[in-house]
C-alpha atoms as a PDB file:
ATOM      1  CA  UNK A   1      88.448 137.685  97.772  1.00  0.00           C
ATOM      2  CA  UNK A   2      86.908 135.161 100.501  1.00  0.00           C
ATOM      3  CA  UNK A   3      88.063 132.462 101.958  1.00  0.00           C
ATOM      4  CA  UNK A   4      89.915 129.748  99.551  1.00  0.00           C
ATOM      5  CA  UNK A   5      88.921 126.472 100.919  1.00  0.00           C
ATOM      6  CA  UNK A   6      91.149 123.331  99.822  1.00  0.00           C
ATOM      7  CA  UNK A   7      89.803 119.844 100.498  1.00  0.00           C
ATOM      8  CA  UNK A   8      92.165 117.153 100.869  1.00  0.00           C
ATOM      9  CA  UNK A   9      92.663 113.565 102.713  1.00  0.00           C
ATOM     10  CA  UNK A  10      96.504 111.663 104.141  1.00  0.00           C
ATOM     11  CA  UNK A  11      98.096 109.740 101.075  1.00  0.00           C
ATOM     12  CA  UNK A  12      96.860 112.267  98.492  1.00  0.00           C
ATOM     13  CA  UNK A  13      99.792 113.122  96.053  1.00  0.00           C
ATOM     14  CA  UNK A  14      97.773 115.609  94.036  1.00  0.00           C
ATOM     15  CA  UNK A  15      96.714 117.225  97.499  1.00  0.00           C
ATOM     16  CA  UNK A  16     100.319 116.897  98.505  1.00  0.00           C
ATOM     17  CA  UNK A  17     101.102 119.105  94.488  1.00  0.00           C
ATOM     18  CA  UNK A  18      98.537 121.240  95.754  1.00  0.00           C
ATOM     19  CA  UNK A  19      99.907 122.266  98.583  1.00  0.00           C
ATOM     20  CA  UNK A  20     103.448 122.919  97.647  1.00  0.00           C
ATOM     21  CA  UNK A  21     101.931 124.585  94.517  1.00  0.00           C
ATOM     22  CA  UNK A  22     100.072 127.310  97.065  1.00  0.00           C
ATOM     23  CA  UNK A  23     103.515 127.733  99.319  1.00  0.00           C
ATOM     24  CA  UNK A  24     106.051 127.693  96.536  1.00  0.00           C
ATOM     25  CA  UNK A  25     104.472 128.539  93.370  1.00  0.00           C
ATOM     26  CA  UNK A  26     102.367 131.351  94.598  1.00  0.00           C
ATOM     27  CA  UNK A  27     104.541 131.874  96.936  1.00  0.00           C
ATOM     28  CA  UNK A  28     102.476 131.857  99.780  1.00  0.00           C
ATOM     29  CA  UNK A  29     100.487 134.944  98.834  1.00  0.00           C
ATOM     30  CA  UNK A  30      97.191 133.442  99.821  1.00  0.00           C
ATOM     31  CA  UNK A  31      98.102 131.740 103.260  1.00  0.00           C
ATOM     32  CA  UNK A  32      95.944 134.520 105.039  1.00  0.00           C
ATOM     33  CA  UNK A  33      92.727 132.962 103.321  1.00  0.00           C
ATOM     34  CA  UNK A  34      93.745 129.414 102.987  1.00  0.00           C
ATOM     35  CA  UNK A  35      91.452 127.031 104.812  1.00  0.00           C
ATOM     36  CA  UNK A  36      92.576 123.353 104.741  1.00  0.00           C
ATOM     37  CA  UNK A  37      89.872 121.077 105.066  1.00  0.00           C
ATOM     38  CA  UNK A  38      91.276 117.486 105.547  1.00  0.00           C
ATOM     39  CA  UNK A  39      88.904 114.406 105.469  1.00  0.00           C
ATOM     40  CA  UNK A  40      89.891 112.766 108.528  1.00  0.00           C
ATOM     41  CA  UNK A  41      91.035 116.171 110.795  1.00  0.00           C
ATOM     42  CA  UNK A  42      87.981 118.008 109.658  1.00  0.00           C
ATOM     43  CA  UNK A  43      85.639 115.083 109.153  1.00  0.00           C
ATOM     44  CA  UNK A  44      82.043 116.480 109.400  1.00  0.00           C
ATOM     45  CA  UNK A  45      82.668 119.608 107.398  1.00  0.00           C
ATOM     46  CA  UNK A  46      84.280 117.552 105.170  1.00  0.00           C
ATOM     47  CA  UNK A  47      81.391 115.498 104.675  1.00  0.00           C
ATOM     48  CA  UNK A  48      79.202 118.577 104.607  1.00  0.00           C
ATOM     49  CA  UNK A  49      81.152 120.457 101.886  1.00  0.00           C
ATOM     50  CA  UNK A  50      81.549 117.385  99.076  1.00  0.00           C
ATOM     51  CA  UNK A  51      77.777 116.473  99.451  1.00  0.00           C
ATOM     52  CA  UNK A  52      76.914 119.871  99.073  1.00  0.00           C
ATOM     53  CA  UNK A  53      79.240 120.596  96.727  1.00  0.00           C
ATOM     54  CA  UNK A  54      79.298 117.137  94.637  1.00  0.00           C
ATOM     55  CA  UNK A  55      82.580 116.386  94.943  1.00  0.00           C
ATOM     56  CA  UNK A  56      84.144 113.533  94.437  1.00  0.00           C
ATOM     57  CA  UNK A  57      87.489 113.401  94.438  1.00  0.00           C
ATOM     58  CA  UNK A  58      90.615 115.246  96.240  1.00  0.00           C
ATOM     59  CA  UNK A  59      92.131 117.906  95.798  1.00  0.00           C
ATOM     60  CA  UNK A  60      89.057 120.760  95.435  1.00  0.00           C
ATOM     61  CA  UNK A  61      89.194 123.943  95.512  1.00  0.00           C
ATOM     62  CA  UNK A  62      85.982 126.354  96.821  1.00  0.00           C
ATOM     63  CA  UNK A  63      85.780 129.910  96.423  1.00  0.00           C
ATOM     64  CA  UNK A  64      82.313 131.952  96.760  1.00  0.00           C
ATOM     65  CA  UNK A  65      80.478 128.430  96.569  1.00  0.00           C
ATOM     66  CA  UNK A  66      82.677 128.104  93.173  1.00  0.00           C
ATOM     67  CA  UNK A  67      84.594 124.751  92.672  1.00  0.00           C
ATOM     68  CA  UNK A  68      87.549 123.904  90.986  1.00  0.00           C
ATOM     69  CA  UNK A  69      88.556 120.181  90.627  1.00  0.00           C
ATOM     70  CA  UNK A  70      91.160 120.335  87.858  1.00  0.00           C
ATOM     71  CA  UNK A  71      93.667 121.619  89.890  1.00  0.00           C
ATOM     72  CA  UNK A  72      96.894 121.976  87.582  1.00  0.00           C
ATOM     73  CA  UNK A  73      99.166 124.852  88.084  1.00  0.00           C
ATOM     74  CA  UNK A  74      97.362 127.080  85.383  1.00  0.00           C
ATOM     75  CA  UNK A  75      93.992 126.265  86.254  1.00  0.00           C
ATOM     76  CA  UNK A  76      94.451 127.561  90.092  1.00  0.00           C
ATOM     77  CA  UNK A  77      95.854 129.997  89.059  1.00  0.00           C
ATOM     78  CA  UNK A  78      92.868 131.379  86.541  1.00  0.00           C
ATOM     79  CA  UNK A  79      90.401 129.913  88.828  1.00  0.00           C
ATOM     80  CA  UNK A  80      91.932 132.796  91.583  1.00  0.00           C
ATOM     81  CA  UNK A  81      92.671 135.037  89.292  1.00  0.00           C
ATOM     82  CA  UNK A  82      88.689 135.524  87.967  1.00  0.00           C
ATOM     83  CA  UNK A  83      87.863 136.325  91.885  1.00  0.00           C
ATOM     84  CA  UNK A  84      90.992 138.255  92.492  1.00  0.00           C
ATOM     85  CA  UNK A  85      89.211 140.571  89.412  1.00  0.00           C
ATOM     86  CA  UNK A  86      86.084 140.787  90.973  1.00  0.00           C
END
């Protein structure tokens, strides 16, 4: 699998769920890969990754130009799991 690249912006509480659902609840098994893009630390590729990708909202996921916006437990864990199997 590529890259997993999580979008997220300060004052976020699903970002926050997000991110303690990656360290805890996968137990950190996909730190290697993780790339955290945050709105203000990472503003231009920010900027370039939700036009491109119509996003609009935080938390998103991105793998293999893929996005996931529903980003409940189960659904991360599918959404990695179908790349994981490719």
């Amino acid at each position: 699998m590529s890259e997993i690249i999580i979008l997220t912006q300060p004052s976020c509480p699903n970002c926050d769920k997000l991110k303690m659902f990656f360290k805890f609840g996968l137990k950190g098994k996909y730190n290697d890969i993780i790339k955290e893009v945050s709105k203000y630390e990472n503003e231009d590729i920010f900027r370039e990754l939700i036009n491109n990708y119509e996003i609009t909202s935080t938390p998103a996921i991105i793998i293999n130009d893929q996005v996931l916006k529903d980003t409940q437990p189960s659904k991360v864990k599918e959404f990695i799991q179908m790349w994981e199997n490719q």
